[in-house]
N, C-alpha and C. Protein backbone atom coordinates (compact mmCIF):
# COMPACT_ATOMS: atom_id res chain seq x y z
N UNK A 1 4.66 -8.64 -10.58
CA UNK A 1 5.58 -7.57 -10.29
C UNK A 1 4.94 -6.22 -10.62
N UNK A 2 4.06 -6.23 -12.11
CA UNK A 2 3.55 -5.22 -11.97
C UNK A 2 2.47 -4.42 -10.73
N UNK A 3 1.64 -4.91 -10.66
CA UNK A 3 0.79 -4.84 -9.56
C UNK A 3 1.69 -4.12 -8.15
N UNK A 4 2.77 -4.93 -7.80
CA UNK A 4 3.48 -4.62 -6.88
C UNK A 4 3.99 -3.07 -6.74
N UNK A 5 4.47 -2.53 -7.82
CA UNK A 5 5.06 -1.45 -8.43
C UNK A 5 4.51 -0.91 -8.53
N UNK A 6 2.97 -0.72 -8.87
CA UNK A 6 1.50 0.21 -9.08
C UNK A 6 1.63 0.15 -7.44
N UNK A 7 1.89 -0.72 -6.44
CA UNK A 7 1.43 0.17 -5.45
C UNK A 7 2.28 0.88 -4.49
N UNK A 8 3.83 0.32 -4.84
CA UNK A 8 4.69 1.11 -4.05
C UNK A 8 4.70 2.39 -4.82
N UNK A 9 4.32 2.53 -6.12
CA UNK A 9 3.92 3.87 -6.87
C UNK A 9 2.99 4.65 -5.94
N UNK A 10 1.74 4.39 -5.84
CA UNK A 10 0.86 4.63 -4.80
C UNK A 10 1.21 5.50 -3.55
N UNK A 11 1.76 4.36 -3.03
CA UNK A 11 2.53 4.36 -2.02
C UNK A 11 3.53 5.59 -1.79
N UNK A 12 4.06 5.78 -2.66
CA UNK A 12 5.07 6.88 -3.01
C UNK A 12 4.92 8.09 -3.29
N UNK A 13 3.56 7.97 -3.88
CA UNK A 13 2.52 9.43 -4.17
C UNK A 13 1.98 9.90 -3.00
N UNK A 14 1.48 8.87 -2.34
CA UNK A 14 0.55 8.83 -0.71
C UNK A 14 1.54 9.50 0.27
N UNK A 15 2.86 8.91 0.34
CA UNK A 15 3.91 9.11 1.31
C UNK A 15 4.93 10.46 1.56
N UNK A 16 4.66 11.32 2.65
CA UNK A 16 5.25 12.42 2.59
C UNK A 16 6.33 12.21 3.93
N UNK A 17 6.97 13.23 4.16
CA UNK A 17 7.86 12.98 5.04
C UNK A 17 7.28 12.86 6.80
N UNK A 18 8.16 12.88 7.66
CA UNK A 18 7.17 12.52 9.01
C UNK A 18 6.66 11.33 8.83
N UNK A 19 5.97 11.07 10.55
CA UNK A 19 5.34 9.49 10.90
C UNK A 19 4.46 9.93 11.05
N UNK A 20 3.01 9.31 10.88
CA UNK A 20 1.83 9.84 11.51
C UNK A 20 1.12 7.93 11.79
N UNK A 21 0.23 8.73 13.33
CA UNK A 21 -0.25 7.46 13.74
C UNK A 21 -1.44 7.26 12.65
N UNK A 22 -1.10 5.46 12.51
CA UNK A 22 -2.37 5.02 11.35
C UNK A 22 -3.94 5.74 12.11
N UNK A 23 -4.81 6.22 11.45
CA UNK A 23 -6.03 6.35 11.69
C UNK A 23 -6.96 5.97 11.33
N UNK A 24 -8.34 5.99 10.83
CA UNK A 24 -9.20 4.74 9.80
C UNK A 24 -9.81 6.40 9.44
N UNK A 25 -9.25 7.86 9.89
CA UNK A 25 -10.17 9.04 9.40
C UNK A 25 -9.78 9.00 7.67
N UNK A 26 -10.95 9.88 7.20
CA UNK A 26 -10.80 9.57 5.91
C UNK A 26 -10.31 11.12 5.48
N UNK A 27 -8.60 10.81 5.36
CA UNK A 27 -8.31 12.05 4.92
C UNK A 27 -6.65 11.96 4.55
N UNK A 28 -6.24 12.79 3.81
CA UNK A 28 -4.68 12.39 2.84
C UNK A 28 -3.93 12.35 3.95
N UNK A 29 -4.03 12.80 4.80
CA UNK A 29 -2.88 12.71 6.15
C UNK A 29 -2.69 11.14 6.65
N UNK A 30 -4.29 10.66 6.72
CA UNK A 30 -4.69 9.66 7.74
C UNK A 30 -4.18 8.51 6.27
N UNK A 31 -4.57 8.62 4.95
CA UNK A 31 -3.99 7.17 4.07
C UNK A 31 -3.09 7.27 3.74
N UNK A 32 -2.02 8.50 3.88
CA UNK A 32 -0.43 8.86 4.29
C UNK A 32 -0.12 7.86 4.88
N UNK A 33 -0.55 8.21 6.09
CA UNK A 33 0.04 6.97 7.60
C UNK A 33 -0.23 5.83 6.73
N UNK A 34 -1.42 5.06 6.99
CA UNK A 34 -1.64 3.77 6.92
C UNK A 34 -0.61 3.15 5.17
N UNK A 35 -0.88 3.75 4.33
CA UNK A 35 0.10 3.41 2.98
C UNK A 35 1.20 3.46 3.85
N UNK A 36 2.11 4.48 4.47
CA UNK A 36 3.58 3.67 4.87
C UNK A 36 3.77 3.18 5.60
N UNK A 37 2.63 2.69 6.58
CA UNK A 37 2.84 1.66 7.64
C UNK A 37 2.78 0.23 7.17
N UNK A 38 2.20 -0.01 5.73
CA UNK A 38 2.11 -1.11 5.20
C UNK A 38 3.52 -1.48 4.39
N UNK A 39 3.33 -0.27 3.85
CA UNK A 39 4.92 -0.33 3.16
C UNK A 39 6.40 -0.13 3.55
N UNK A 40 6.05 -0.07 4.95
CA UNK A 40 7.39 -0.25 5.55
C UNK A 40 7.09 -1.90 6.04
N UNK A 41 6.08 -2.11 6.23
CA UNK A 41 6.31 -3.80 6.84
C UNK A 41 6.11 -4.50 5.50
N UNK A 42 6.22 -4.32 4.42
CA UNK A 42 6.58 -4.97 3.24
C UNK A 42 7.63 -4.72 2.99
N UNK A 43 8.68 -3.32 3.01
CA UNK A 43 9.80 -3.65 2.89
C UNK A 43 10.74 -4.96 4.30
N UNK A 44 10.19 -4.52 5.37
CA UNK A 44 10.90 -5.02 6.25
C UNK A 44 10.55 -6.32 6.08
N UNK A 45 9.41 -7.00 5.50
CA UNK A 45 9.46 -8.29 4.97
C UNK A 45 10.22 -8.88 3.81
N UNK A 46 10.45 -8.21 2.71
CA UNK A 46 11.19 -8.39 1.98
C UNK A 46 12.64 -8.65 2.36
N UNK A 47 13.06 -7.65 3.14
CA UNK A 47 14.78 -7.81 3.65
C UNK A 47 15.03 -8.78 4.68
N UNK A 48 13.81 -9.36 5.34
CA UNK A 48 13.98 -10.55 6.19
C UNK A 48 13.83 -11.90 5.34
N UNK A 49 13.13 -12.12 4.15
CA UNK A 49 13.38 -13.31 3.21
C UNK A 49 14.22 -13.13 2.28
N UNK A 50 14.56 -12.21 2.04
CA UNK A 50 16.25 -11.70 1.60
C UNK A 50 17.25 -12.68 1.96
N UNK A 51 17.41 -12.43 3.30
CA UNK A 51 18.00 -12.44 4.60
C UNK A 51 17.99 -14.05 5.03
N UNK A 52 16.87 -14.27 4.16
CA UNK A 52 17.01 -16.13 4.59
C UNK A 52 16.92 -16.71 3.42
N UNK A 53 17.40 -15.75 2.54
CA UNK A 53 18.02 -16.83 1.04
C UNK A 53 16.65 -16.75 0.90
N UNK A 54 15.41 -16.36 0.01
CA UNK A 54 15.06 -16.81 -0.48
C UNK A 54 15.38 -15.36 -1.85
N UNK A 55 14.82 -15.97 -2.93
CA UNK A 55 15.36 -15.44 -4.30
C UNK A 55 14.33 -14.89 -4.58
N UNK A 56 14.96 -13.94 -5.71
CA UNK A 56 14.39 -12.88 -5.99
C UNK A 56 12.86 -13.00 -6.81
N UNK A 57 13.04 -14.32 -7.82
CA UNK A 57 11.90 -14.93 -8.47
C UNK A 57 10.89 -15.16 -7.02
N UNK A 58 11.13 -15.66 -6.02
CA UNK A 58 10.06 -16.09 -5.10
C UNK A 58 9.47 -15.13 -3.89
N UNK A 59 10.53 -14.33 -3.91
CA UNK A 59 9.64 -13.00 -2.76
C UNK A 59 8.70 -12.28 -4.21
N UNK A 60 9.10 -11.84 -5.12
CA UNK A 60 8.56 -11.14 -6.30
C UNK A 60 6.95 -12.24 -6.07
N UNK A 61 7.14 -12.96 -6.03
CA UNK A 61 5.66 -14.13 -6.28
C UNK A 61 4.62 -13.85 -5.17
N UNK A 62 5.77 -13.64 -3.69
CA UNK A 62 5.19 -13.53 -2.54
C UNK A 62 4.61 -12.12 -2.34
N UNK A 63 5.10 -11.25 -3.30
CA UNK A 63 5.04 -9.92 -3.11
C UNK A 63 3.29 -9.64 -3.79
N UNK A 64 3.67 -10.67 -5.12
CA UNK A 64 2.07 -10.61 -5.95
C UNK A 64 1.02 -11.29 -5.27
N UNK A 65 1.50 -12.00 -4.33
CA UNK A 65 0.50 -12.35 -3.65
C UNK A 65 -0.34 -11.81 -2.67
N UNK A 66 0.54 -10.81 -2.09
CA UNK A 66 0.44 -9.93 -0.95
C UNK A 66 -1.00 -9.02 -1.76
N UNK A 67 -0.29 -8.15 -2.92
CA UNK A 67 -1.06 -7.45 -3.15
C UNK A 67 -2.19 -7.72 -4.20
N UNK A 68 -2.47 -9.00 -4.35
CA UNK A 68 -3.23 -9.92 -5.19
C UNK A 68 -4.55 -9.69 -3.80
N UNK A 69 -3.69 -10.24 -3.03
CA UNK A 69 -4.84 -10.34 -1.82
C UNK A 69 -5.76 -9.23 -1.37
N UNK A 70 -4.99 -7.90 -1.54
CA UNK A 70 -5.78 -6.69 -1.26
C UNK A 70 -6.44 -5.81 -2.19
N UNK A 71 -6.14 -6.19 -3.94
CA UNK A 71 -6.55 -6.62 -4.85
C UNK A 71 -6.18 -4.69 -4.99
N UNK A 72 -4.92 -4.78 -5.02
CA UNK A 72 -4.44 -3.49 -5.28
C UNK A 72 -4.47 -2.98 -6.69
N UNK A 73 -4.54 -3.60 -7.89
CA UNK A 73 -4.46 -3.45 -9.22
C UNK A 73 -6.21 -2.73 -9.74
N UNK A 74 -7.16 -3.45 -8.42
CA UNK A 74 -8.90 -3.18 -8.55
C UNK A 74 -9.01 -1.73 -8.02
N UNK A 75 -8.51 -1.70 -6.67
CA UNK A 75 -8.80 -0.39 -6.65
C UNK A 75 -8.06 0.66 -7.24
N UNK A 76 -6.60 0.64 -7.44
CA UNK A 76 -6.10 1.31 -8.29
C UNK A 76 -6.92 2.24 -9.62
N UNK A 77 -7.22 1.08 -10.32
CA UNK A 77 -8.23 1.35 -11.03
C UNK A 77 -9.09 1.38 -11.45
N UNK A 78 -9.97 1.40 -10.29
CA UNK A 78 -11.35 1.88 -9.73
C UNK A 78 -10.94 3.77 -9.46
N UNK A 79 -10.16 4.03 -8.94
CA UNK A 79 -10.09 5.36 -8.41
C UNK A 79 -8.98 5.79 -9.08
N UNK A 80 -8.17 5.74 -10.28
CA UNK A 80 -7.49 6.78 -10.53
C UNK A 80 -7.21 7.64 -10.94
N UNK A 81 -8.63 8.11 -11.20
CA UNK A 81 -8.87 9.73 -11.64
C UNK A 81 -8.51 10.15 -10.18
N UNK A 82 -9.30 10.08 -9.27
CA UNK A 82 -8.69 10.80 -8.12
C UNK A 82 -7.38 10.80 -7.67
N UNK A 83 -6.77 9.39 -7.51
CA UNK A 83 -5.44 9.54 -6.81
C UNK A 83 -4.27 10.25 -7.89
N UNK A 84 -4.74 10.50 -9.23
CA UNK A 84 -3.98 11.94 -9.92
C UNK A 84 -4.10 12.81 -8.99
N UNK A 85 -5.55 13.36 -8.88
CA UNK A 85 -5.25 14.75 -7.98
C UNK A 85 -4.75 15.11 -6.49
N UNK A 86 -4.09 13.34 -6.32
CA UNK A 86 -3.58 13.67 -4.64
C UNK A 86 -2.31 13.64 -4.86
N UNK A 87 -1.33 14.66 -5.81
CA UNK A 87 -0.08 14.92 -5.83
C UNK A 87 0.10 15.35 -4.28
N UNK A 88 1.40 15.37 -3.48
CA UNK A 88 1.69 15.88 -2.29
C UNK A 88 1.52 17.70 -2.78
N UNK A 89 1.25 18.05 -1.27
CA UNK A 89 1.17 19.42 -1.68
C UNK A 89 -0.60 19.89 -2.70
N UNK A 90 -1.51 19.58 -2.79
CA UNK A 90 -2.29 19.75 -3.81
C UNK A 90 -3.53 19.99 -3.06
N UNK A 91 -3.50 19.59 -1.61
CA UNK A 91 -4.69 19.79 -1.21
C UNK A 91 -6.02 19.14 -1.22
N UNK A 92 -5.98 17.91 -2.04
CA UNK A 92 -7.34 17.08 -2.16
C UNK A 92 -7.04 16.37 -0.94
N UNK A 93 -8.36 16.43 -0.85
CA UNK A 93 -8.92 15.09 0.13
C UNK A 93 -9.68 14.14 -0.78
N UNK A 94 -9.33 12.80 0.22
CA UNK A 94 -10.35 11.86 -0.33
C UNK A 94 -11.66 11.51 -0.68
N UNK A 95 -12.06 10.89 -1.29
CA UNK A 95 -13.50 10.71 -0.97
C UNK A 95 -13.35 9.86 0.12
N UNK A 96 -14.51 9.25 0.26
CA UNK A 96 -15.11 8.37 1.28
C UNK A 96 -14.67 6.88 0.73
N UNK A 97 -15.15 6.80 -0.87
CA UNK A 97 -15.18 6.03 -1.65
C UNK A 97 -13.93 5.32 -1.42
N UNK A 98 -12.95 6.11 -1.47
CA UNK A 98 -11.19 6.06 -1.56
C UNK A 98 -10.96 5.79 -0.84
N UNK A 99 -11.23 6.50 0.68
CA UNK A 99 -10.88 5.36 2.15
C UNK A 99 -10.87 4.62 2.62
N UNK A 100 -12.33 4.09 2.30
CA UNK A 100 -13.11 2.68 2.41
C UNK A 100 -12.37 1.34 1.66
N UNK A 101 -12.19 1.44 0.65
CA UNK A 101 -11.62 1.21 -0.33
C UNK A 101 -9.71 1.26 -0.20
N UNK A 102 -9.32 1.99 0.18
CA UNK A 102 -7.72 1.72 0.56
C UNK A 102 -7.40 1.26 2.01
N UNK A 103 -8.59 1.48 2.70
CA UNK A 103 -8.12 0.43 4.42
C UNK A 103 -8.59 -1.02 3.92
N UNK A 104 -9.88 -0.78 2.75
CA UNK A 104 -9.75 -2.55 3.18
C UNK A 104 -8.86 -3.44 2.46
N UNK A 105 -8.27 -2.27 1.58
CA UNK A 105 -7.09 -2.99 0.43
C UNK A 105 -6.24 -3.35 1.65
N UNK A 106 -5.84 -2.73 2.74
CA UNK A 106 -4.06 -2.47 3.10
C UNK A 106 -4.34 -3.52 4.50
N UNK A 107 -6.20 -3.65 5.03
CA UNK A 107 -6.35 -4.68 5.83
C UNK A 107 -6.19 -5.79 5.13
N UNK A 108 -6.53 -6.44 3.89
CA UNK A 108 -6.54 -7.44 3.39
C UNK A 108 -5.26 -7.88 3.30
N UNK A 109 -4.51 -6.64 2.71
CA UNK A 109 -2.98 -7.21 2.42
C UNK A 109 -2.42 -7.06 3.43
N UNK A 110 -2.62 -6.33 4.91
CA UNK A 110 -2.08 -7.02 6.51
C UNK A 110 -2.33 -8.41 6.83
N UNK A 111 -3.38 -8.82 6.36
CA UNK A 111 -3.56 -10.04 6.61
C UNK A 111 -3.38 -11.06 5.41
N UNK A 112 -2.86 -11.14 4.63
CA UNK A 112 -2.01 -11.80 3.61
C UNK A 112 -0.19 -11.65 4.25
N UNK A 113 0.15 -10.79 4.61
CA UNK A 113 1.22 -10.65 5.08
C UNK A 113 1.76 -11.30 6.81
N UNK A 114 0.66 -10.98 7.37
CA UNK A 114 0.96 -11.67 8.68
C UNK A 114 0.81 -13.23 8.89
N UNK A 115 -0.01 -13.80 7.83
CA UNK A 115 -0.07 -15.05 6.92
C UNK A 115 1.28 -15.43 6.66
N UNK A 116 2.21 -14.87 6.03
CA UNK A 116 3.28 -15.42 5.22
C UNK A 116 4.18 -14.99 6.41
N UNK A 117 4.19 -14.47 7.86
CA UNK A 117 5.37 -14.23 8.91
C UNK A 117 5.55 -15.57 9.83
C-alpha cells in the first residue's frame, strides 16, 4: 500500500489541470500527461474490481503489484531530490535521467496492468 501511495503522491505532484496527449518528450508537461494517463487507468481499474466484488485487501495486493512491477518505490528514490523541485508552477524540467526512468516505470506498470484486464 505504501508504494502505491508514493506514487499516486507522485502522481499528484506531476498532475496539473487539462489533458495533454502522452508524449515520450522529456519535459514536465510531457510526464504530466503520461503520470495521469496511467493513473486514470488505475483508478478506472480499481472501480471496475470494485465493481466485481473483489475486496479491498485484494485490489490493495493487485495495486502492489502493479507498481512492484514498474518498481515505483526504485525510482522514486533514485530521483527525489529532483521530483522536490517539480512543485506545479516552479518551472523545472526534467532531466533526461527522470524521463527515461518514469516512461519505463509507467511502461512496465502498463504492462502489469493490461496483464491483470
Amino acid at each position: 500500500m505504501k508504494k502505491f501511495a508514493l506514487f499516486l503522491s507522485l502522481a499528484a505532484a506531476l498532475t496539473t489541470q487539462g489533458a495533454f496527449a502522452q508524449s515520450q518528450a522529456c519535459s514536465s508537461e510531457a510526464l504530466m500527461a503520461a503520470n495521469q494517463n496511467v493513473y486514470d487507468q488505475l483508478e478506472a481499474y480499481a472501480a471496475n474490481q470494485m465493481q466485481q466484488g473483489k475486496t479491498a485487501e485484494e485490489l490493495t495486493a493487485d495495486m502492489e503489484a502493479i507498481t512492484s512491477a514498474g518498481g515505483v518505490q526504485d525510482v522514486l528514490s533514485r530521483h527525489q531530490d529532483e521530483l522536490e523541485l517539480m512543485e506545479p508552477g516552479s518551472g523545472h524540467e526534467p532531466s533526461q535521467a527522470l524521463c527515461d526512468d518514469m516512461y519505463a516505470m509507467i511502461d512496465d506498470m502498463q504492462a502489469e496492468l493490461d496483464a491483470r484486464q
